[in-house]
N, C-alpha and C. Protein backbone atom coordinates (compact mmCIF):
# COMPACT_ATOMS: atom_id res chain seq x y z
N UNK A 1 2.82 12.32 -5.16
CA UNK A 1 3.58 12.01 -6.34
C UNK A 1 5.07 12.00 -6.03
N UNK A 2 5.63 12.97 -5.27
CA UNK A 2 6.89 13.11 -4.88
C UNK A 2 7.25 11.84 -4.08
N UNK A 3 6.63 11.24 -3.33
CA UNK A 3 6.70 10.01 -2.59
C UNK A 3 6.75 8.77 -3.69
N UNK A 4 6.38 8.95 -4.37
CA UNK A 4 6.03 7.78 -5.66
C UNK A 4 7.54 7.96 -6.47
N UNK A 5 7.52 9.03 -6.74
CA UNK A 5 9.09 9.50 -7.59
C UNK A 5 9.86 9.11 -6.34
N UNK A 6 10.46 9.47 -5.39
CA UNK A 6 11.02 9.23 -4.59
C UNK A 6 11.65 7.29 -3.78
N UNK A 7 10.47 7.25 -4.22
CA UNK A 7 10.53 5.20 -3.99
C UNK A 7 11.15 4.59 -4.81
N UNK A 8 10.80 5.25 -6.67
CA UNK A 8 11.04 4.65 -7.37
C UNK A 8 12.41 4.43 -8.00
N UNK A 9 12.53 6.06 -7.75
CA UNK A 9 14.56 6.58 -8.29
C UNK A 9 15.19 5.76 -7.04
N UNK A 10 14.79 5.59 -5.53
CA UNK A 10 15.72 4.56 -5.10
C UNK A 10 15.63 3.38 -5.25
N UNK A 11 14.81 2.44 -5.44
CA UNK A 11 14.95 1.37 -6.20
C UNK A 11 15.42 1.12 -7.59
N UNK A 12 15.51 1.68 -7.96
CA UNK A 12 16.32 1.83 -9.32
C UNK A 12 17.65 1.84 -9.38
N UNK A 13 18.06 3.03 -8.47
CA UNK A 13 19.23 3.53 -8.07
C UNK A 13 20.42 2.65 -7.96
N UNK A 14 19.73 1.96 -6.74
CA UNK A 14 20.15 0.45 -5.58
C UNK A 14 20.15 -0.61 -7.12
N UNK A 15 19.39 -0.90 -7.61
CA UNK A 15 19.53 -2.02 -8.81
C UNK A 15 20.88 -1.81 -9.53
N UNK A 16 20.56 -0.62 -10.24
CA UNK A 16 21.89 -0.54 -11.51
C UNK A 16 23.02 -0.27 -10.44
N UNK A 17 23.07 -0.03 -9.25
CA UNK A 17 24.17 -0.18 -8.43
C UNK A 17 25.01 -1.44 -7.59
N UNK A 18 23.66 -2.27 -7.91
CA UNK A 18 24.21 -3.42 -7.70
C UNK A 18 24.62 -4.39 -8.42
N UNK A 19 24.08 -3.65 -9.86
CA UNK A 19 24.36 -4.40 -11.20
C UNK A 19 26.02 -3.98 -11.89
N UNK A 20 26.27 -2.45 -11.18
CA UNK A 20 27.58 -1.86 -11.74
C UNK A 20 28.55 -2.23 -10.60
N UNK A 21 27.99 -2.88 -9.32
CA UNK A 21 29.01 -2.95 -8.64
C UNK A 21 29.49 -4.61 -8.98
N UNK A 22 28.47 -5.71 -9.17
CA UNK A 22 29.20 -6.86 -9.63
C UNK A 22 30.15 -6.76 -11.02
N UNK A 23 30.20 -6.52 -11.83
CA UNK A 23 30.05 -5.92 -12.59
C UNK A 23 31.51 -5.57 -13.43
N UNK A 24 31.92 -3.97 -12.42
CA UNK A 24 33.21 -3.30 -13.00
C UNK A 24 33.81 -2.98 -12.17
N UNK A 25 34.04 -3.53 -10.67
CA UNK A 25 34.96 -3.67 -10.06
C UNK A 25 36.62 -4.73 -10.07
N UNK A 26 36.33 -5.55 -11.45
CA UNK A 26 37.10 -6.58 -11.62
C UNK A 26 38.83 -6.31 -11.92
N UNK A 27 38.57 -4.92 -12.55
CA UNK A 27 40.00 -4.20 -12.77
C UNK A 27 41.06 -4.02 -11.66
N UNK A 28 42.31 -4.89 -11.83
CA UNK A 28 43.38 -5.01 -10.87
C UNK A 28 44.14 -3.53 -10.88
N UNK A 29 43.77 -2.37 -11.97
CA UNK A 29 44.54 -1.60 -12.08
C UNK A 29 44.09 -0.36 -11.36
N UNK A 30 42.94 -0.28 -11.07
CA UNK A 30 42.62 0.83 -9.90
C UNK A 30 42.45 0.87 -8.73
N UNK A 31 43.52 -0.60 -8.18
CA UNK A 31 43.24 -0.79 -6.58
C UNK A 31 44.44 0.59 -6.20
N UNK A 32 43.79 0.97 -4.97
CA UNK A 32 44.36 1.96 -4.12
C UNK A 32 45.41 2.88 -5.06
N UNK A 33 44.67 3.50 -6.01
CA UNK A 33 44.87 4.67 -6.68
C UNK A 33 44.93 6.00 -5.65
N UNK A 34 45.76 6.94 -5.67
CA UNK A 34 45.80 8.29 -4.68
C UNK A 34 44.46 9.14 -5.11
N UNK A 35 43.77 9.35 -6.20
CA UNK A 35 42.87 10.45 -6.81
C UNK A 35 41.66 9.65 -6.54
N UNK A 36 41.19 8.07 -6.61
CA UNK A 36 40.32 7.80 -6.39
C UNK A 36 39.96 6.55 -5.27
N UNK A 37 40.91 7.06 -4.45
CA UNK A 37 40.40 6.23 -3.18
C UNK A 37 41.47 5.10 -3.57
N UNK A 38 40.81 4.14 -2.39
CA UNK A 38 41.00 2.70 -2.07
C UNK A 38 39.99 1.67 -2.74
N UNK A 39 40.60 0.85 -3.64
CA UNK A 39 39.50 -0.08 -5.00
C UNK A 39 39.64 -1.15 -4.22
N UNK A 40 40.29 -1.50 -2.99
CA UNK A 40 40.34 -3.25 -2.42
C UNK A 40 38.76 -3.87 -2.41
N UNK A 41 38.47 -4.68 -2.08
CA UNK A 41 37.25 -5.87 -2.51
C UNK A 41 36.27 -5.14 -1.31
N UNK A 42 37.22 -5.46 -0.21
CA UNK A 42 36.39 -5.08 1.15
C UNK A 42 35.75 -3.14 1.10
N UNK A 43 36.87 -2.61 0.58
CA UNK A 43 36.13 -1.06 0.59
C UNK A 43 35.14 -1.05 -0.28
N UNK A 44 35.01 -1.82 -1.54
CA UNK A 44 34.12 -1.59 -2.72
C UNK A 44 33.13 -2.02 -1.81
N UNK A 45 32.69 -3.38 -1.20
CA UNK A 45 31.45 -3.48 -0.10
C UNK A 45 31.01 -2.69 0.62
N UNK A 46 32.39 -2.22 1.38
CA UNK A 46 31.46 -1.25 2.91
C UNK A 46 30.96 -0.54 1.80
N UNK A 47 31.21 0.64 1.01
CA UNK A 47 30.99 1.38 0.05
C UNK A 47 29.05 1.50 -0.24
N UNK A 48 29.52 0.03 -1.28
CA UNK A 48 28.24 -0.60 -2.01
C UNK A 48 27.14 -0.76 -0.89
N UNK A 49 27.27 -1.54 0.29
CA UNK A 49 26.55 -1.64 1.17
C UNK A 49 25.89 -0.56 2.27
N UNK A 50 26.81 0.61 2.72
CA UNK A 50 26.36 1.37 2.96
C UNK A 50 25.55 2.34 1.96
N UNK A 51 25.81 2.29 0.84
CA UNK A 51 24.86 3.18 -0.04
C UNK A 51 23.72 2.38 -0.40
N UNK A 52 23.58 0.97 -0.37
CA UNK A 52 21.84 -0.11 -0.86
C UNK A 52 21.31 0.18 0.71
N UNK A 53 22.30 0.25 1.92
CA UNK A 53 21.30 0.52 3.34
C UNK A 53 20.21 1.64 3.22
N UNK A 54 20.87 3.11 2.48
CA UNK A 54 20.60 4.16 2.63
C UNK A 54 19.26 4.18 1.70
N UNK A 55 19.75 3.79 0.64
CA UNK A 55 18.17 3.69 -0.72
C UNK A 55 17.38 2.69 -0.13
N UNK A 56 17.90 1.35 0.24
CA UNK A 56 16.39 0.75 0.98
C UNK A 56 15.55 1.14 2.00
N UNK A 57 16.35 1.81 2.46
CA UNK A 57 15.62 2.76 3.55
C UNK A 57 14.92 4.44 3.30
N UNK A 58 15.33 5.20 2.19
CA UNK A 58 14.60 5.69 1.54
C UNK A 58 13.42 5.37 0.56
N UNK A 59 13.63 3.60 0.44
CA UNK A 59 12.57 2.91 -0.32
C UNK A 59 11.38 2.76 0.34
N UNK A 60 11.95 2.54 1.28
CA UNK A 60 10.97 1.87 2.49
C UNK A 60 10.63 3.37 3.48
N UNK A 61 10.64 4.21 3.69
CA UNK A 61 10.10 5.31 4.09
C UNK A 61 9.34 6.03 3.06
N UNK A 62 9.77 6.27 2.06
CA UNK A 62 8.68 6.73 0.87
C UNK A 62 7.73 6.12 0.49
N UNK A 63 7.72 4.64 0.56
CA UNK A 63 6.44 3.67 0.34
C UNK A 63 5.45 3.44 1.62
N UNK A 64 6.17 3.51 3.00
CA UNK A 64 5.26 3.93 3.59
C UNK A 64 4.57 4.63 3.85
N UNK A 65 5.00 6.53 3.76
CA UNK A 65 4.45 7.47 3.00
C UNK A 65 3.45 7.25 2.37
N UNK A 66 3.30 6.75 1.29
CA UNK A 66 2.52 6.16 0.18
C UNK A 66 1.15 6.09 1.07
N UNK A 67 1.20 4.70 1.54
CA UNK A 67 0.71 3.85 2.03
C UNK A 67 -0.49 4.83 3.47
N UNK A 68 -0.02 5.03 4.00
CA UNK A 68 -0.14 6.57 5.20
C UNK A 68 -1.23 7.31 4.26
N UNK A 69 -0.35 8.18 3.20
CA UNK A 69 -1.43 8.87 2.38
C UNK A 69 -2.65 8.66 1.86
N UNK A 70 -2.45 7.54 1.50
CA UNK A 70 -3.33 6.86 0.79
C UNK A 70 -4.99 6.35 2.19
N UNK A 71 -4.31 5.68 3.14
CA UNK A 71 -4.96 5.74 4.59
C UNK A 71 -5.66 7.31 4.88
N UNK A 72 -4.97 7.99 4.83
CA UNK A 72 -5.45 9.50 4.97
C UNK A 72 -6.64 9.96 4.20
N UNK A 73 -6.09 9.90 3.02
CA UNK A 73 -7.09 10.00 2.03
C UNK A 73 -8.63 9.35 2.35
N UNK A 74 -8.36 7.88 2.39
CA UNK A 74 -10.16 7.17 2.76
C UNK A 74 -10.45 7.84 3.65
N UNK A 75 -9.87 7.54 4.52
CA UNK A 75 -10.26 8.66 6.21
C UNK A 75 -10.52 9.66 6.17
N UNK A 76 -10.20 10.58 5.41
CA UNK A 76 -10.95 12.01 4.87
C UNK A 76 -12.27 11.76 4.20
N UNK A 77 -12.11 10.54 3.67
CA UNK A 77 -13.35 11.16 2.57
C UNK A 77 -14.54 9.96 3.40
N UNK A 78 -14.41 9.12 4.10
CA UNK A 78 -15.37 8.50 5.10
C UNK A 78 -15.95 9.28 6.15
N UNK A 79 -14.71 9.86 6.81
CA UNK A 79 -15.13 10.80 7.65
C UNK A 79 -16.03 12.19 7.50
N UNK A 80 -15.70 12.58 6.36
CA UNK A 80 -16.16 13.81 5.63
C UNK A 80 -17.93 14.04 5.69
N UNK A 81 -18.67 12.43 5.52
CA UNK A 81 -19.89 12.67 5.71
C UNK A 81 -20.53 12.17 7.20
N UNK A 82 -19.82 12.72 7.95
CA UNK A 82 -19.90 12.78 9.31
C UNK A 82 -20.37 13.78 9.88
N UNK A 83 -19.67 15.17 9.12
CA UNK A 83 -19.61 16.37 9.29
C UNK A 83 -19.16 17.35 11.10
N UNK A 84 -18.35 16.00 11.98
CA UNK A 84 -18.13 16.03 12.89
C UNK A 84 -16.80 16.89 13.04
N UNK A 85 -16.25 17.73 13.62
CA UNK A 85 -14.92 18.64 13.59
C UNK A 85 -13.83 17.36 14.36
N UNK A 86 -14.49 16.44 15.59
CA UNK A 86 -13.70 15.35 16.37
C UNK A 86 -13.23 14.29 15.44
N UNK A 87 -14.11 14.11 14.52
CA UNK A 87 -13.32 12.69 13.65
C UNK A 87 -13.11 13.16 12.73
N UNK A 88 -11.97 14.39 12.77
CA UNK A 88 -10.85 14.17 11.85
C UNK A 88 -9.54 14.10 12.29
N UNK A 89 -9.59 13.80 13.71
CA UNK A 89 -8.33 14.06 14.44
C UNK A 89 -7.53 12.75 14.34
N UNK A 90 -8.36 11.58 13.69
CA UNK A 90 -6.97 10.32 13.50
C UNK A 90 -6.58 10.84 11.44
N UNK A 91 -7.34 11.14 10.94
CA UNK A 91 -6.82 11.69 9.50
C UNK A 91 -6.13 12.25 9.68
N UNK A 92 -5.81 13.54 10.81
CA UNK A 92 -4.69 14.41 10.97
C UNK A 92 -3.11 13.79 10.84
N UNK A 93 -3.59 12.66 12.26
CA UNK A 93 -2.38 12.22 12.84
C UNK A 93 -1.61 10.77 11.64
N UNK A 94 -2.50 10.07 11.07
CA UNK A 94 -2.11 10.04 9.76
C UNK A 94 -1.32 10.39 8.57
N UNK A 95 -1.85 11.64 8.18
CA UNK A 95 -1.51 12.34 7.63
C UNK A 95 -0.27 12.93 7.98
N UNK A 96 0.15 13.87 9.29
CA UNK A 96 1.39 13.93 9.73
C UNK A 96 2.23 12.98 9.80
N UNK A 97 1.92 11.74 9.73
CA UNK A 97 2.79 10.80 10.01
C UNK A 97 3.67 10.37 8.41
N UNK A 98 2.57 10.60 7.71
CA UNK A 98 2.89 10.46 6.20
C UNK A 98 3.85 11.31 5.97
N UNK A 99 3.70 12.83 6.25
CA UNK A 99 4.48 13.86 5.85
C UNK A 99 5.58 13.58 6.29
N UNK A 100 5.57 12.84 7.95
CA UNK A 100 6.99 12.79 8.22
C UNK A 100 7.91 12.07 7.78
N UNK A 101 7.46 10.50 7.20
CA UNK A 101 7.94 9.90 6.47
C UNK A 101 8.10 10.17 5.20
N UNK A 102 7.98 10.68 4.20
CA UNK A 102 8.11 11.17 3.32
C UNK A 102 9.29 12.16 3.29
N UNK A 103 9.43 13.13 4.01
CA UNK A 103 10.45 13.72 4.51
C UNK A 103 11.49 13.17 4.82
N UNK A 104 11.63 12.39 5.35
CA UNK A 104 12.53 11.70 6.09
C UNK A 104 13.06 10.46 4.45
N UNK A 105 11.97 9.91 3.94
CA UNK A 105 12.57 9.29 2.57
C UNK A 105 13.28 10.49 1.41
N UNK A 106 13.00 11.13 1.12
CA UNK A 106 13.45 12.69 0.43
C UNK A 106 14.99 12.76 0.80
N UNK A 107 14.84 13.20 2.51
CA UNK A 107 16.30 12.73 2.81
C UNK A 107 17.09 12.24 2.77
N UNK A 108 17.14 10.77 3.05
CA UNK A 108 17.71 9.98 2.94
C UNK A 108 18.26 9.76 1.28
N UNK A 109 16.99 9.71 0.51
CA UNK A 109 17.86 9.61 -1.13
C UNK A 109 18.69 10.61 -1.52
N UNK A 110 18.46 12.15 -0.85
CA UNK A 110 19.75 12.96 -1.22
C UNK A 110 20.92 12.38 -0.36
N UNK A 111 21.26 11.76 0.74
CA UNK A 111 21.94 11.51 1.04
C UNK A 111 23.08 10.59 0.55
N UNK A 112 22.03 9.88 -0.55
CA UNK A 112 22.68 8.83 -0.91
C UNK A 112 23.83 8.86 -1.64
N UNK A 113 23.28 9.78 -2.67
CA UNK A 113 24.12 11.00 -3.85
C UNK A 113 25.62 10.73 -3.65
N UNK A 114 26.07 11.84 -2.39
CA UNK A 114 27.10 11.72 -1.99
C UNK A 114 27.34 10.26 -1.89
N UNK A 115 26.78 8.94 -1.36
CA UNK A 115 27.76 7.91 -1.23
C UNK A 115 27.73 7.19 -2.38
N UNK A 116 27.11 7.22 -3.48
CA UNK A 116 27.22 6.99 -4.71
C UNK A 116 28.71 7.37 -5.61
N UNK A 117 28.78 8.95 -5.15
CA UNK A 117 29.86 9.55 -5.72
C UNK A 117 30.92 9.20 -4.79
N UNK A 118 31.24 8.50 -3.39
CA UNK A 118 32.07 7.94 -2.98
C UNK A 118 33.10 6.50 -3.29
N UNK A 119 31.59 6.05 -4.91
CA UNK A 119 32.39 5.17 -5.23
C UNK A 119 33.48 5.36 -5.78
N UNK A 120 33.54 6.68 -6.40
CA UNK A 120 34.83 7.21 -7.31
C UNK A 120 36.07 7.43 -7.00
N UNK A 121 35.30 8.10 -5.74
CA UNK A 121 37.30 8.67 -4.44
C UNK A 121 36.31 9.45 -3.49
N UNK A 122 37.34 9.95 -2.69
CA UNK A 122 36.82 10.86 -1.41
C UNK A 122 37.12 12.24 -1.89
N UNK A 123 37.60 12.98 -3.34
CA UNK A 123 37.18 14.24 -3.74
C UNK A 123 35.88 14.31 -3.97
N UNK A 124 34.91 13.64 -4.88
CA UNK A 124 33.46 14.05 -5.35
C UNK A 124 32.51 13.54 -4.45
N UNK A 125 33.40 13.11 -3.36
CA UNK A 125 32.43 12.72 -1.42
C UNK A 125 32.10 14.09 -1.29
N UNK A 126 33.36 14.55 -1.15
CA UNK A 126 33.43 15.63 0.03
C UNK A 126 32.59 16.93 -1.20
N UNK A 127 33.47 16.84 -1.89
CA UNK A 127 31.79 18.52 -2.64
C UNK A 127 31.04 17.84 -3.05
N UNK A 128 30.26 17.05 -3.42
CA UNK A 128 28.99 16.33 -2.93
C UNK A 128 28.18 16.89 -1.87
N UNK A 129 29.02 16.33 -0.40
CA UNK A 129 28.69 16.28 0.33
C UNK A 129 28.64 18.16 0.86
N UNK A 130 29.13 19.16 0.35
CA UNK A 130 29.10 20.57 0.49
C UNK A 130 28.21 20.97 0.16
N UNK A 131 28.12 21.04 -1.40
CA UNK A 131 27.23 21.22 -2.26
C UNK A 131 25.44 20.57 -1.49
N UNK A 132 25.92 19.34 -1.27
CA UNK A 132 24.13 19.17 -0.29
C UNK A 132 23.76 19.64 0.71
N UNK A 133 24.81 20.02 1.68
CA UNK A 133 24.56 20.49 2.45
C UNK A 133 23.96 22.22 2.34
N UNK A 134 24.65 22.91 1.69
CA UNK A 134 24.53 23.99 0.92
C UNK A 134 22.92 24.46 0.28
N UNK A 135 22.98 22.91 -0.57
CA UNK A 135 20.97 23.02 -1.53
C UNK A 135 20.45 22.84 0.29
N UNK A 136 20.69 21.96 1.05
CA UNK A 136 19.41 21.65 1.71
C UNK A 136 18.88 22.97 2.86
N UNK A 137 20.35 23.45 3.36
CA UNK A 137 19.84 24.77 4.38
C UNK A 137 19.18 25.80 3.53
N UNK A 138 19.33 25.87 2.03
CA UNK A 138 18.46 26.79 1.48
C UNK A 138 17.34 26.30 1.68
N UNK A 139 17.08 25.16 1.36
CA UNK A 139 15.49 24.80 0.97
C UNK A 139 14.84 24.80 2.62
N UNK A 140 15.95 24.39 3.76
CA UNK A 140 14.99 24.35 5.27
C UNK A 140 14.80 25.38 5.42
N UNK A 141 15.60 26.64 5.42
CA UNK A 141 15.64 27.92 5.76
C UNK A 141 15.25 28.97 4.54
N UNK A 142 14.17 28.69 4.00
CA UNK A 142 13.69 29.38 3.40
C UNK A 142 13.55 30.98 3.29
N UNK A 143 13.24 31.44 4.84
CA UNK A 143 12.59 32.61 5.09
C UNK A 143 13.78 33.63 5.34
N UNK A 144 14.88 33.11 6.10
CA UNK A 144 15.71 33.72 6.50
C UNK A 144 16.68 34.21 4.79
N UNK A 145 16.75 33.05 4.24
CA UNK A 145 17.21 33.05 2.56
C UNK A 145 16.43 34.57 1.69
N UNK A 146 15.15 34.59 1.96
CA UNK A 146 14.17 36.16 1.63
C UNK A 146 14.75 37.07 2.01
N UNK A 147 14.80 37.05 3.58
CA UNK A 147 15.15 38.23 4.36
C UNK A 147 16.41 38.82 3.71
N UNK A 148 17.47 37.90 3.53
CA UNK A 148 18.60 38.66 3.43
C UNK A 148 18.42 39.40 1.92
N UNK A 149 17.78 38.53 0.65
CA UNK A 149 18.14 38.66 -0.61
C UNK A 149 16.79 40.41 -0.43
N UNK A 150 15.75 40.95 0.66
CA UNK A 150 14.89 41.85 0.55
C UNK A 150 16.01 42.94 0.89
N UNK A 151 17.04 42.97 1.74
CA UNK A 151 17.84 43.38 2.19
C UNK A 151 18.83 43.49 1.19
N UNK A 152 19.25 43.22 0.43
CA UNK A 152 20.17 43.14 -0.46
C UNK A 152 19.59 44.36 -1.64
N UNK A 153 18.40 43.87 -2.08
CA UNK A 153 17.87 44.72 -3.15
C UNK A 153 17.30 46.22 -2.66
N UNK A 154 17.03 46.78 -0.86
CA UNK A 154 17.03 47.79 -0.86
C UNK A 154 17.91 48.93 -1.14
C-alpha cells in the first residue's frame, strides 16, 4: 500500500507542479529578490526540472515495487503447493528486490520536499533539508534512538 501511496503523491506532486510552474512564474516583480532566491526563467527550470527528475523517479521506483510485489506474491502462492523449502528462493530474491525499490522510491519523494520548497528561496531549502535529515536518521537508527531515551528514563 505504501508503494501505491507513494507512486501516486509523486505523480500528482510533479502534475500540479508543472501546472504551478507554467502558470505563476510570469511576475516581473520577484526576479532575484534577496529572501527568495533568484526568479530568472533559467533558475525557475533547473529548479522545476530537477524536482519532476526526482518524482519521476520516485514514480518509477515505487511502481516497480508494485509490480515486483505483486510477482512475489503469485510466486508464493504457485510455489506454496510445491511444498519444496528450494523453490522459494526466486520469491525471496523478488521480493527483496521489491523492498529495495520501494525504499529507494520512499526516498527519493522525501527528497523531493526540500526541492519543492526550493522553489521559494534557499531559507525553506536549507531547514527542509535539516529537518529531513533529522526525521530520517531517527527512523534508520531506530535502536540506538531506544537506547539513549532507556537511558534517559533510568
Amino acid at each position: 500500500m505504501a508503494s501505491i501511496f507513494n507512486a501516486s503523491v509523486a505523480i500528482l506532486v510533479n502534475t500540479a507542479l508543472a501546472a504551478l510552474s507554467n502558470n505563476s512564474y510570469k511576475a516581473s516583480h520577484l526576479h532575484n529578490h534577496a529572501l527568495l532566491g533568484s526568479k530568472s526563467y533559467e533558475i525557475v527550470a533547473i529548479k522545476y526540472a530537477s524536482t519532476s527528475f526526482i518524482l519521476l523517479s520516485s514514480f518509477f521506483c515505487s511502481s516497480s515495487a508494485l509490480a515486483l510485489f505483486m510477482d512475489a506474491n503469485y510466486s508464493i502462492t504457485a510455489f506454496s503447493l510445491d511444498h519444496d523449502s528450494t523453490s522459494f528462493t526466486f520469491p525471496k530474491v523478488i521480493l527483496e528486490r521489491g523492498n529495495l525499490l520501494a525504499l529507494i522510491g520512499n526516498r527519493l519523494l522525501w527528497l523531493s520536499f526540500p526541492l519543492l520548497l526550493w522553489m521559494l528561496g534557499p531559507l525553506p531549502l536549507i531547514f527542509s533539508s535539516a529537518a529531513m535529515i533529522w526525521w530520517l536518521y531517527d527512523l534508520d537508527f531506530p535502536r540506538y534512538i531506544n537506547i539513549v531515551r532507556k537511558k534517559c528514563h533510568k
